[in-house]
C-alpha atoms as a PDB file:
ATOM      1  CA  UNK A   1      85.893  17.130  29.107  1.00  0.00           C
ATOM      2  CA  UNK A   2      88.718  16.567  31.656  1.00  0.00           C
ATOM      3  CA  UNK A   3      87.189  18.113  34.270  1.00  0.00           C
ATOM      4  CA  UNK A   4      90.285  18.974  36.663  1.00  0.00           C
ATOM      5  CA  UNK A   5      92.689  19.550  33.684  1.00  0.00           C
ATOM      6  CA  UNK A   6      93.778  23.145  32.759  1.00  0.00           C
ATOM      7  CA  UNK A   7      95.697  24.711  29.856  1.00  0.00           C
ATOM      8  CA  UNK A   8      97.883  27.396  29.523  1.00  0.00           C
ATOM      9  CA  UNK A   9      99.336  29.039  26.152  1.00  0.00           C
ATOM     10  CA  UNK A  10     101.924  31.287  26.092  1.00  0.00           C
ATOM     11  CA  UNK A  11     102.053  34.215  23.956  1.00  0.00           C
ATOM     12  CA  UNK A  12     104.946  35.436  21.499  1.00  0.00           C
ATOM     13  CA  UNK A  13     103.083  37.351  18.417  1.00  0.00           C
ATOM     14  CA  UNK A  14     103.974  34.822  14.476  1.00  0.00           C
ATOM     15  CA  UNK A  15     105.752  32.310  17.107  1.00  0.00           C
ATOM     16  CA  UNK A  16     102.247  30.735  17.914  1.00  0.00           C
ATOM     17  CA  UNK A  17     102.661  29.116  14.949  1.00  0.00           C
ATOM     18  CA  UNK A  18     104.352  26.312  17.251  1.00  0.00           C
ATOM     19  CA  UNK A  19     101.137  26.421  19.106  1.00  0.00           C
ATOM     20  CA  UNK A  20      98.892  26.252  16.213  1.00  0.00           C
ATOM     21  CA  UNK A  21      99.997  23.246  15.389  1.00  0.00           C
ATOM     22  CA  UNK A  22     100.203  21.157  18.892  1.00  0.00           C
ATOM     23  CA  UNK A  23      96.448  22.769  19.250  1.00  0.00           C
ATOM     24  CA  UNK A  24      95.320  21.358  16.136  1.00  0.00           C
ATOM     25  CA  UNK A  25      97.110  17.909  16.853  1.00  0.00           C
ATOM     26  CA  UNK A  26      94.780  18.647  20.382  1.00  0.00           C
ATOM     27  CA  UNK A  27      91.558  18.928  18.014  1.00  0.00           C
ATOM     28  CA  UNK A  28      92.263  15.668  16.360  1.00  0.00           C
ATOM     29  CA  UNK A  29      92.390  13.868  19.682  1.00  0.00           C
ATOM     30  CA  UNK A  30      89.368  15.590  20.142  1.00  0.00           C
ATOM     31  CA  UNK A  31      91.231  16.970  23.859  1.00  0.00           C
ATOM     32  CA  UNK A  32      88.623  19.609  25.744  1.00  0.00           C
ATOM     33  CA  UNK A  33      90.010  21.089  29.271  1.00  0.00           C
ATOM     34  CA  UNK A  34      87.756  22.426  31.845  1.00  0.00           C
ATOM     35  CA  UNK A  35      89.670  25.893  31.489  1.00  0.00           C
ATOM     36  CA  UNK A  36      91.985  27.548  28.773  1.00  0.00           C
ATOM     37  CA  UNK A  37      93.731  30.564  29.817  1.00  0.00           C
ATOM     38  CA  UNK A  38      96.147  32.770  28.001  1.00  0.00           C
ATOM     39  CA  UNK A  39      97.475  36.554  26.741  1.00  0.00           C
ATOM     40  CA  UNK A  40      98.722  38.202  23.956  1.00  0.00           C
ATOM     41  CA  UNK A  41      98.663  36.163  20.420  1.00  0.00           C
ATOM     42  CA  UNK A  42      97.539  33.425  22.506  1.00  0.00           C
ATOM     43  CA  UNK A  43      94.176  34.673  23.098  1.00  0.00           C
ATOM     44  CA  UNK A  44      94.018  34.815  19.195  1.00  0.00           C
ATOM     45  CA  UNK A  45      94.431  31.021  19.048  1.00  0.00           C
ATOM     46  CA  UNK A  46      92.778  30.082  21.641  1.00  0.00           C
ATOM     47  CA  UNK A  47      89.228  30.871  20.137  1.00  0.00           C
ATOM     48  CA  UNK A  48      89.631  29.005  17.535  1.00  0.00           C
ATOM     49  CA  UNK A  49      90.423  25.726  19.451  1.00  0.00           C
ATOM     50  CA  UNK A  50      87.314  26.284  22.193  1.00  0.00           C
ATOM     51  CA  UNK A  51      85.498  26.943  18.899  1.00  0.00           C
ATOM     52  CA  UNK A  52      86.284  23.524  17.640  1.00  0.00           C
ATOM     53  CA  UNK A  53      87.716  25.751  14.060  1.00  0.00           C
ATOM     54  CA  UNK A  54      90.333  23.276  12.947  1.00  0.00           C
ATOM     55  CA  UNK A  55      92.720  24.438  10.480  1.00  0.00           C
ATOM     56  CA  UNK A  56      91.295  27.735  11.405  1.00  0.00           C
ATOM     57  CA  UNK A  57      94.242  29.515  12.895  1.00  0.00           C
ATOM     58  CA  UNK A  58      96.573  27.822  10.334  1.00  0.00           C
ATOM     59  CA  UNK A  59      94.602  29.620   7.579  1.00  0.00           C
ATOM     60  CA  UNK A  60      94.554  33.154   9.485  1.00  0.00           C
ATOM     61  CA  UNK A  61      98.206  32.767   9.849  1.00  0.00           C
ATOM     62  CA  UNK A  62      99.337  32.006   5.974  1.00  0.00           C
ATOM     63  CA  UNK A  63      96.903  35.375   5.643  1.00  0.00           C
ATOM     64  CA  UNK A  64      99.059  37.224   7.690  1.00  0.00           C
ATOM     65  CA  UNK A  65     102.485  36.221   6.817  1.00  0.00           C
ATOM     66  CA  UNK A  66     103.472  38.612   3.992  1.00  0.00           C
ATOM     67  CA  UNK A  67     100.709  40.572   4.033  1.00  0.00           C
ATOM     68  CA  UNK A  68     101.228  44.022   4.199  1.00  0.00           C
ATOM     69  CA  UNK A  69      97.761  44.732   5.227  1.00  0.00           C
ATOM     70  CA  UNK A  70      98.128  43.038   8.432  1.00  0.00           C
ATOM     71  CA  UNK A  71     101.728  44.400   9.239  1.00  0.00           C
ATOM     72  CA  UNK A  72     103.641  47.040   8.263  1.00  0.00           C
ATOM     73  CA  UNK A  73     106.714  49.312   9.338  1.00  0.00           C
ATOM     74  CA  UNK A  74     105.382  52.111   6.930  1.00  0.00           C
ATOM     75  CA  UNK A  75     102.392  51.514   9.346  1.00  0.00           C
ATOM     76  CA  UNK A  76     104.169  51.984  12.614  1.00  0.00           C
ATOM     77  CA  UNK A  77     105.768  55.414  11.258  1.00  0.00           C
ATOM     78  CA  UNK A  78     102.477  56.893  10.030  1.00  0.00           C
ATOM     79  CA  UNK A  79     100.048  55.651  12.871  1.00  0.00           C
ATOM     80  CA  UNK A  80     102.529  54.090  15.527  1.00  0.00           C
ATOM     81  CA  UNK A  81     100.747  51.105  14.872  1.00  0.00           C
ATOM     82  CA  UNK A  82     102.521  47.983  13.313  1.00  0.00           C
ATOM     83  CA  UNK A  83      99.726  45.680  13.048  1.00  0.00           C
ATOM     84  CA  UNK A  84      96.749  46.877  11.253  1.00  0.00           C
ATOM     85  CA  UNK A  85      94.351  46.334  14.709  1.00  0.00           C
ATOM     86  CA  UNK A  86      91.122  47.085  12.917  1.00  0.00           C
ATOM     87  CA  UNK A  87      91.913  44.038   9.876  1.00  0.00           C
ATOM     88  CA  UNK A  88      93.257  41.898  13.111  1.00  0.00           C
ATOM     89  CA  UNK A  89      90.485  42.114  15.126  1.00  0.00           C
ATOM     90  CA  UNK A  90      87.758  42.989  13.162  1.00  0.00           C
ATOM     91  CA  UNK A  91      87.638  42.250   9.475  1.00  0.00           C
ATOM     92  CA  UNK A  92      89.312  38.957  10.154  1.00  0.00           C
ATOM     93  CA  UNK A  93      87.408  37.360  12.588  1.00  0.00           C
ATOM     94  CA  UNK A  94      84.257  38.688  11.312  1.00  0.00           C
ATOM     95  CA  UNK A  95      84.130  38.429   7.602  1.00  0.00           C
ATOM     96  CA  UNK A  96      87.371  36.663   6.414  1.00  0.00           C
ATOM     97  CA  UNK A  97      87.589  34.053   8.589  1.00  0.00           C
ATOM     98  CA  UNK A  98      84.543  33.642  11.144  1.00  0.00           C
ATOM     99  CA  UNK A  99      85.146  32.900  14.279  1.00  0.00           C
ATOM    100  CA  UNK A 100      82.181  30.702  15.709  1.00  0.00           C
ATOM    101  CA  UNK A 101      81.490  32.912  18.858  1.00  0.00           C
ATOM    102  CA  UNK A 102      78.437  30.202  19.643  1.00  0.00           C
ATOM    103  CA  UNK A 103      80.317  27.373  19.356  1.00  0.00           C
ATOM    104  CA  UNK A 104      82.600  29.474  22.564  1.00  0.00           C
ATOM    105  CA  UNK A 105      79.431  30.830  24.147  1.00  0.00           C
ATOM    106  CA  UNK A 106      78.128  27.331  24.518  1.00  0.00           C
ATOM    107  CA  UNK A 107      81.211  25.843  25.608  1.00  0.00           C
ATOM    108  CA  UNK A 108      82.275  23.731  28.707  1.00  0.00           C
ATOM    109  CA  UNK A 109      85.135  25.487  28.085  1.00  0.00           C
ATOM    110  CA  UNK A 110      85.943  28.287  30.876  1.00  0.00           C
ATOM    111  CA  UNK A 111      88.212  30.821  28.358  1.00  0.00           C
ATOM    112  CA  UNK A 112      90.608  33.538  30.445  1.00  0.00           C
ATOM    113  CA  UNK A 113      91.886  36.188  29.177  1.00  0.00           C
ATOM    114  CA  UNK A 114      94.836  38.324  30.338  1.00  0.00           C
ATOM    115  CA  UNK A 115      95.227  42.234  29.971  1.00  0.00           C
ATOM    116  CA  UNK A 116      97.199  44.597  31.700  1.00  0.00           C
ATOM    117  CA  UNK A 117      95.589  47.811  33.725  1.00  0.00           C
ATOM    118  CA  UNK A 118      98.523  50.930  32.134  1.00  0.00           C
ATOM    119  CA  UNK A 119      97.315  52.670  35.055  1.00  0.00           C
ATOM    120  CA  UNK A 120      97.559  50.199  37.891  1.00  0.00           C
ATOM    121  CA  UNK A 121      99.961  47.794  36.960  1.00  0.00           C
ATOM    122  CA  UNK A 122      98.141  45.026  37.795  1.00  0.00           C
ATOM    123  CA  UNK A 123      96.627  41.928  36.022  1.00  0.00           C
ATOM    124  CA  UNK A 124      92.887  41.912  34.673  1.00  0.00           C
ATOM    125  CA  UNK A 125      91.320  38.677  33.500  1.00  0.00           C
ATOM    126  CA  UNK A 126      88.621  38.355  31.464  1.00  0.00           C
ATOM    127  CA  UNK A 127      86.332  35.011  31.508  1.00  0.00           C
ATOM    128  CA  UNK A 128      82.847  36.329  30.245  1.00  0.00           C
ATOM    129  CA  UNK A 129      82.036  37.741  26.872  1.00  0.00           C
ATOM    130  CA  UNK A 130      78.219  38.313  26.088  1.00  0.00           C
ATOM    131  CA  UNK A 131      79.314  38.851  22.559  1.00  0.00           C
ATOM    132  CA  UNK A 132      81.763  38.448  19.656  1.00  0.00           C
ATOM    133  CA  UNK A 133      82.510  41.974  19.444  1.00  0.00           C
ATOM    134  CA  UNK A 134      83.131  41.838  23.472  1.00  0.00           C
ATOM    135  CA  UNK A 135      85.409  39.051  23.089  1.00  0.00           C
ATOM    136  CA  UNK A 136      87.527  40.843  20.083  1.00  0.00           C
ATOM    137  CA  UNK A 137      88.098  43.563  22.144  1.00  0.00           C
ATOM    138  CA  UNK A 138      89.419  41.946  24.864  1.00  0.00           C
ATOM    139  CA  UNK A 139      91.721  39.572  22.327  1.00  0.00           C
ATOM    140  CA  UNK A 140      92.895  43.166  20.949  1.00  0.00           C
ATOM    141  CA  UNK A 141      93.599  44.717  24.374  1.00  0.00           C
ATOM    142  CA  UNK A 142      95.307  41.695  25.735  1.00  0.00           C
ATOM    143  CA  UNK A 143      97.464  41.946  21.848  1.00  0.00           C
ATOM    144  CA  UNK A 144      97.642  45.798  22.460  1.00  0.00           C
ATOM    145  CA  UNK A 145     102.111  45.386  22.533  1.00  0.00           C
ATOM    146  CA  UNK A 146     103.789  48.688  24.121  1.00  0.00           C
ATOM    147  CA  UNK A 147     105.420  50.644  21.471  1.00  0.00           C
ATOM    148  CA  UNK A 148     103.596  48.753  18.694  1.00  0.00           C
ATOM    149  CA  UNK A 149     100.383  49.368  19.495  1.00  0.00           C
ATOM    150  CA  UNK A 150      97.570  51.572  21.159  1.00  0.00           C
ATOM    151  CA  UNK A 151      95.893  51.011  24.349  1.00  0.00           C
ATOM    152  CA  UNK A 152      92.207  49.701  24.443  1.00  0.00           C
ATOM    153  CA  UNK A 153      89.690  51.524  26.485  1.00  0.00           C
ATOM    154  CA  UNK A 154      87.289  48.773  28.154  1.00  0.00           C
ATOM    155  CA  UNK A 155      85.434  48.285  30.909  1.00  0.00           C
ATOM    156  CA  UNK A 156      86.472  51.507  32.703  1.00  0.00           C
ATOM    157  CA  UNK A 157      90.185  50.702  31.905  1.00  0.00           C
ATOM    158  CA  UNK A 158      92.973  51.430  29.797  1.00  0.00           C
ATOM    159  CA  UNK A 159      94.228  47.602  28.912  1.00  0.00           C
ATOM    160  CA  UNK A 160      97.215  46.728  26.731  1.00  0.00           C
ATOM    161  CA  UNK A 161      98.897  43.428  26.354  1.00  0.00           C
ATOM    162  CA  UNK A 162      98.083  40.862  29.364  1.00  0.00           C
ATOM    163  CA  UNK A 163     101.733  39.435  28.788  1.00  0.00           C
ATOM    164  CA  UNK A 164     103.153  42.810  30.214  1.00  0.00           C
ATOM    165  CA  UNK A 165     101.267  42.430  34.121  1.00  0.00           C
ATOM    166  CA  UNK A 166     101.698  37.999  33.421  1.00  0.00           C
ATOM    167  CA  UNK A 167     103.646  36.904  30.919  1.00  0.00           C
ATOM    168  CA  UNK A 168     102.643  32.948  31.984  1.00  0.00           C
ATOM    169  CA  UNK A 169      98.696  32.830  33.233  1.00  0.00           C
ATOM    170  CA  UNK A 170      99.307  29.503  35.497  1.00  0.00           C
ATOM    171  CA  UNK A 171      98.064  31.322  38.423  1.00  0.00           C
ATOM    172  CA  UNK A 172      94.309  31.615  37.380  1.00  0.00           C
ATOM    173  CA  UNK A 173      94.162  28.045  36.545  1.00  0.00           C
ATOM    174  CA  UNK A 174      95.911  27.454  40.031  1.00  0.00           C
ATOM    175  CA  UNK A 175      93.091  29.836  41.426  1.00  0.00           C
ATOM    176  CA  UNK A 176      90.307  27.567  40.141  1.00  0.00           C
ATOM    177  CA  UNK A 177      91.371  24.481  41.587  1.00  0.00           C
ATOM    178  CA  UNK A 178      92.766  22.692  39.190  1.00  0.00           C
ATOM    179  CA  UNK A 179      94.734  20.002  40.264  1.00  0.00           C
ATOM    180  CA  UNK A 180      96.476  18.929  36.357  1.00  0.00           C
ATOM    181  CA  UNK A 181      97.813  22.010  33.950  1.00  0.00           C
ATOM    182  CA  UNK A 182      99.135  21.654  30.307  1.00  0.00           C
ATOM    183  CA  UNK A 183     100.821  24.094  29.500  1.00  0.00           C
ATOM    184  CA  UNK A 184     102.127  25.338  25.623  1.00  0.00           C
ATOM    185  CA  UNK A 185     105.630  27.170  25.223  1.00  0.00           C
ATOM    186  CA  UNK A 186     106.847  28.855  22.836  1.00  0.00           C
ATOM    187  CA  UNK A 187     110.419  29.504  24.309  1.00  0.00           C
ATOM    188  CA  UNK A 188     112.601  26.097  24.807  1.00  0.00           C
ATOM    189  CA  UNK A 189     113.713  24.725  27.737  1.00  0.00           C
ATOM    190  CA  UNK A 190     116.319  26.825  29.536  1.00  0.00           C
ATOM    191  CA  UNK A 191     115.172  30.153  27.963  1.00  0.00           C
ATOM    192  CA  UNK A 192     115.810  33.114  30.507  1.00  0.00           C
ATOM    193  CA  UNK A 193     114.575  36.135  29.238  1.00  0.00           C
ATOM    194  CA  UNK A 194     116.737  39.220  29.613  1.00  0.00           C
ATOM    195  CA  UNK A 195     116.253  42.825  30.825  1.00  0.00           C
ATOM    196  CA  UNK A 196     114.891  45.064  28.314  1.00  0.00           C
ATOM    197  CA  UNK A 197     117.173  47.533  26.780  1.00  0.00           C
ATOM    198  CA  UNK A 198     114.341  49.908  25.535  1.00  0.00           C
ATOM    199  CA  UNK A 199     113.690  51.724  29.222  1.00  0.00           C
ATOM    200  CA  UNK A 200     114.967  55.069  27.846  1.00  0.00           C
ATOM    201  CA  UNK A 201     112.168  54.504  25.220  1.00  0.00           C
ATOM    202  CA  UNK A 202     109.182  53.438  27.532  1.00  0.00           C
ATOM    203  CA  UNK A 203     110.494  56.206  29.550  1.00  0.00           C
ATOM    204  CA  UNK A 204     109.744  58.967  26.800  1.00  0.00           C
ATOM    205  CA  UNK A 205     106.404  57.377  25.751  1.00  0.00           C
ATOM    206  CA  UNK A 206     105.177  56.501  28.838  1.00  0.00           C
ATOM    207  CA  UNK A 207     106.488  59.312  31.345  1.00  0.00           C
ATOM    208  CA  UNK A 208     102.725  59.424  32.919  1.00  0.00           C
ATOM    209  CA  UNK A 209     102.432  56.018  33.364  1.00  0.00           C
ATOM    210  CA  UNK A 210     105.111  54.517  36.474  1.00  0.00           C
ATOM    211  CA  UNK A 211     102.769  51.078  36.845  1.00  0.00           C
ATOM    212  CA  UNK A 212     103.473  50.556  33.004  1.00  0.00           C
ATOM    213  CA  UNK A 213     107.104  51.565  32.896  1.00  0.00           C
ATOM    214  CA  UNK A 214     107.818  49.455  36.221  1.00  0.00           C
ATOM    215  CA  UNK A 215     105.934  46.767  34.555  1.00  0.00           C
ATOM    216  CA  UNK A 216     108.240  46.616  31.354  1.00  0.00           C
ATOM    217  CA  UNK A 217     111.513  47.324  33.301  1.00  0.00           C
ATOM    218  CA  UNK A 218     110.842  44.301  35.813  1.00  0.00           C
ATOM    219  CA  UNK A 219     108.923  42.023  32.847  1.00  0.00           C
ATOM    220  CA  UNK A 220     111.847  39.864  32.552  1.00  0.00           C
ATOM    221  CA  UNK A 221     111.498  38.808  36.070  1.00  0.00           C
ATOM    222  CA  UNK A 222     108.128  38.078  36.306  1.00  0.00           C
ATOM    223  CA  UNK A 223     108.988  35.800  33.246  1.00  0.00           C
ATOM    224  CA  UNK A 224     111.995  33.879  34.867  1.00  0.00           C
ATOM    225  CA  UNK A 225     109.930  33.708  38.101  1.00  0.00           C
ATOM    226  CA  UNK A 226     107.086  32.039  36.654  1.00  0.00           C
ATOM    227  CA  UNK A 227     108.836  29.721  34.767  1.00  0.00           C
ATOM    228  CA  UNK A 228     110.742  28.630  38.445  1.00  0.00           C
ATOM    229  CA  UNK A 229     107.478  27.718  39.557  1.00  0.00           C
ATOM    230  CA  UNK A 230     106.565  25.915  35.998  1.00  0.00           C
ATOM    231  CA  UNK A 231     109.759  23.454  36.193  1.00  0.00           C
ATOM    232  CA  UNK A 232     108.980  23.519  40.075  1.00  0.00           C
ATOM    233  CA  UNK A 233     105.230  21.922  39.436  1.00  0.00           C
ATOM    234  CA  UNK A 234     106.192  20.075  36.453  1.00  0.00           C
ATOM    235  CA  UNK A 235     108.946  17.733  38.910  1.00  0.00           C
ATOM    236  CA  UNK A 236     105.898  17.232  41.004  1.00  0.00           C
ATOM    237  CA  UNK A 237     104.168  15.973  38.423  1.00  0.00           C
ATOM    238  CA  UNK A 238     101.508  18.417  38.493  1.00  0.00           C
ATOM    239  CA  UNK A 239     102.181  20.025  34.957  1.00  0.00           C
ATOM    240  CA  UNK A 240     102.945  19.245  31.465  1.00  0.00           C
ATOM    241  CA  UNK A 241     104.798  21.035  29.558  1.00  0.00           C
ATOM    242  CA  UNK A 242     105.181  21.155  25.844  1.00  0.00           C
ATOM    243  CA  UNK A 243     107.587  23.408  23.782  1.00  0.00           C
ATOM    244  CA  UNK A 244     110.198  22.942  21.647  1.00  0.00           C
ATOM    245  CA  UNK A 245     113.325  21.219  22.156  1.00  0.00           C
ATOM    246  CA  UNK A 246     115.426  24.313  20.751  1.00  0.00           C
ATOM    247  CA  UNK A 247     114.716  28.352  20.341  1.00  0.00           C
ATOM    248  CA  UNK A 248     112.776  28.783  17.433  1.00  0.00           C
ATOM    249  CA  UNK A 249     114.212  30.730  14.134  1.00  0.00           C
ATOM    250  CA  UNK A 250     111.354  33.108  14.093  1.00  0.00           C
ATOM    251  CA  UNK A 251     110.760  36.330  15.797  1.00  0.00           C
ATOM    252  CA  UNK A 252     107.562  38.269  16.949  1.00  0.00           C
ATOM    253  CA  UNK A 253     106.536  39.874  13.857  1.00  0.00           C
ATOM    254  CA  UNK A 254     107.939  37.278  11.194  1.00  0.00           C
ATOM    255  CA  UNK A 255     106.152  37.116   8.035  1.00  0.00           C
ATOM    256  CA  UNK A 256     108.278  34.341   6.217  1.00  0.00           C
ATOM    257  CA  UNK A 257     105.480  31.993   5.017  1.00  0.00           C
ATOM    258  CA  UNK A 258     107.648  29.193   4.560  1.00  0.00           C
ATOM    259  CA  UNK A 259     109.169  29.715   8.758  1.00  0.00           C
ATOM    260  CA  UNK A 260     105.774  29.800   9.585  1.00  0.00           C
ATOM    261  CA  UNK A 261     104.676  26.828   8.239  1.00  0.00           C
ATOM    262  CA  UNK A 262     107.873  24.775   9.939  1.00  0.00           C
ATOM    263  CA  UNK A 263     106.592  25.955  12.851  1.00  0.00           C
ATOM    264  CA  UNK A 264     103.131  24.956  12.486  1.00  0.00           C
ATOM    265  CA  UNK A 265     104.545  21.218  11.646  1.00  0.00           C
ATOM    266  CA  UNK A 266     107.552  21.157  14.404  1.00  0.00           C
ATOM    267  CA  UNK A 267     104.485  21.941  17.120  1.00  0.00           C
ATOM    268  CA  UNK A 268     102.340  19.083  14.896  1.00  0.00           C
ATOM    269  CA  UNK A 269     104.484  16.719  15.361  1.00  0.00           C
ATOM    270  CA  UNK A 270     105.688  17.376  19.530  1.00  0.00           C
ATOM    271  CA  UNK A 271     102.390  17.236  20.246  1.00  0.00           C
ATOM    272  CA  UNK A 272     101.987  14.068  18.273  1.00  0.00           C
ATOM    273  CA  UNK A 273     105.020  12.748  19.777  1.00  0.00           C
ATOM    274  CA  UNK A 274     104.269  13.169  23.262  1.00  0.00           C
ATOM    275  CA  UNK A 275     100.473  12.843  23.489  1.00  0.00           C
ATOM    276  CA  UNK A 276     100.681   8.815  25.155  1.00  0.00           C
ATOM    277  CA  UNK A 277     102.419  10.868  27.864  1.00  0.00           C
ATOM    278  CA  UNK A 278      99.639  13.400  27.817  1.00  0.00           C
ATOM    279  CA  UNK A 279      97.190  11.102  28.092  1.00  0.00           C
ATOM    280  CA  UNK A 280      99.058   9.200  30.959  1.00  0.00           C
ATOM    281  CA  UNK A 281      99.477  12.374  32.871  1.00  0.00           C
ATOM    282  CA  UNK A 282      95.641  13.092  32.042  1.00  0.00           C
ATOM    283  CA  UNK A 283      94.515   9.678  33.725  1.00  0.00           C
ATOM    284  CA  UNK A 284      96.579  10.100  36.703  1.00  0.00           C
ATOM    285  CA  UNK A 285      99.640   8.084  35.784  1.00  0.00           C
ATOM    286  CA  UNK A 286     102.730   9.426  37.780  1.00  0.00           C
ATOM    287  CA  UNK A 287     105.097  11.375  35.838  1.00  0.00           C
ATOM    288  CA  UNK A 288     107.953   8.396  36.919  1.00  0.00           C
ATOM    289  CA  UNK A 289     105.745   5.730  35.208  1.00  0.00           C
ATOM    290  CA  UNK A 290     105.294   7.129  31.391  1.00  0.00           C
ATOM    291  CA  UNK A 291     105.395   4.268  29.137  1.00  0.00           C
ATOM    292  CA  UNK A 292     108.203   7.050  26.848  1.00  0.00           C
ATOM    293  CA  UNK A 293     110.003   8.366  29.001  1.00  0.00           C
ATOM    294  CA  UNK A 294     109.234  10.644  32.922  1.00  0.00           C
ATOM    295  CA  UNK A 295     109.291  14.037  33.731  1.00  0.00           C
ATOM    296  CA  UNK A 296     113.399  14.140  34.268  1.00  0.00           C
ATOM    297  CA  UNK A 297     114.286  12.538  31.588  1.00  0.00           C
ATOM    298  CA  UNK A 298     112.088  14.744  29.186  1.00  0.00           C
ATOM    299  CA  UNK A 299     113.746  17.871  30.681  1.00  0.00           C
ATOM    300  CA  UNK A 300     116.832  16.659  30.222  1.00  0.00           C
ATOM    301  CA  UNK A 301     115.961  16.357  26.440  1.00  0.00           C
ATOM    302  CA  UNK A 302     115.120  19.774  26.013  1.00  0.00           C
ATOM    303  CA  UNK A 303     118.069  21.305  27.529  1.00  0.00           C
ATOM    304  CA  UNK A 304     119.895  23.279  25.243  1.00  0.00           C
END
């Protein structure tokens, strides 16, 4: 357990197939943190790694890849719901492929979860779950996506996906102290995400909820923002930051098997290749001293 280390993974729906596989290269190394915190498909993952479920996540994701079950336009148009939430979040982790909720429960492992408050606007993590079903509920509002989804009711609140209020969740790690963040990316160096050009649409389905629609008109932002501070705290050597070196060929909702598994190896093998630095950074090593190569020069890799 590295006791003053955090980790971050970023969302993006199929394209945590990257993440998959630099968690799983994590698992080998047998890597704990003191804290993991994410949103959106990220909270899917992350269970599985706190859980110590190797291969776990791979196998979930080569279920839903060309499954109509699991995702479906024909869905969407019928029940304005493209993933089948119930299969997701229910049948999956409870019959199909267990998740070990004791293995989490037991854990060192702090696990934070982000949602988003339709009502309010704002932010509303999640660190405590008394019970599997608790836990799947939160992972389902915090993977509730505007438009594609429903909103959860829990706790009091109406929650949909945590990426909406905070895209990146370095601030709650920040918040506890820790002085060392990894973080997982999904988008390559350079990404800046652009304004949305679905506000006349959130406009019509949301009309009585301004926090949401502000939210989704201003996400890009946020996103950019974030990621100022990211590069900001990864030159002072208080971050590390793996994603891939170039945009990856998949979108949100892709069910090609075969991208999927490309993924899973391209985030295999970055890990792989950059876990002396890891460990360097880990220990305490400046950024300037990495046996491969420093913080400046890495960025300067991944530019596109």
């Amino acid at each position: 357990m590295n006791s003053n280390v955090g980790l971050m993974i970023e969302g993006g729906g199929m394209r945590c197939a990257y993440s998959i596989g630099v968690l799983d290269l994590f698992l080998e190394k047998e890597l704990e943190f003191k804290s993991v915190a994410t949103a959106s498909a990220g909270a899917v993952i992350a269970g599985s790694f706190i859980s110590k479920q190797k291969r776990r996540n791979y196998e979930m994701l080569s279920n839903l890849s060309d499954n109509s079950k699991a995702i479906s336009i024909f869905r969407w148009f019928k029940e304005k719901e493209l993933f089948n939430m119930d299969y997701i979040f229910d049948e999956i982790p409870k019959s199909l492929f267990p998740l070990d909720f004791n293995n989490i429960k037991n854990s060192e492992t702090e696990l934070i979860i982000g949602t988003t408050d339709i009502n309010t606007g704002e932010p509303v993590y999640y660190n405590e779950f008394n019970s599997l079903d608790d836990l799947n509920m939160v992972t389902r509002a915090s993977c509730s996506l505007p438009v594609l989804a429903s909103s959860v009711k829990y706790d009091g609140r109406e929650l949909m996906d945590g990426g909406v209020s905070n895209p990146l969740l370095i601030e709650p790690l920040l918040e506890r102290g820790l002085t060392k963040n990894v973080i997982i990316l999904t988008r390559n160096f350079g990404y800046k995400k652009q304004a949305t050009q679905l506000n006349w649409l959130y406009k019509r389905l949301f009309k009585d909820k301004p926090a949401l629609r502000k939210l989704l008109k201003y996400r890009h932002r946020a996103y950019n923002s974030t990621m100022e501070m990211i590069n900001e705290l990864q030159k002072r050597g208080e971050l590390f930051v793996i994603q891939p070196e170039l945009p990856l060929l998949a979108s949100r909702v892709e069910q090609d098997k075969f991208k999927l598994q490309e993924l899973y190896m391209l985030g295999y093998r970055d890990g792989k290749k950059k876990y002396e630095d890891l460990k360097a950074f880990i220990s305490g090593i400046p950024v300037d001293q990495f046996e491969s190569r420093g913080a400046v020069d890495f960025r300067a890799e991944t530019t596109n």
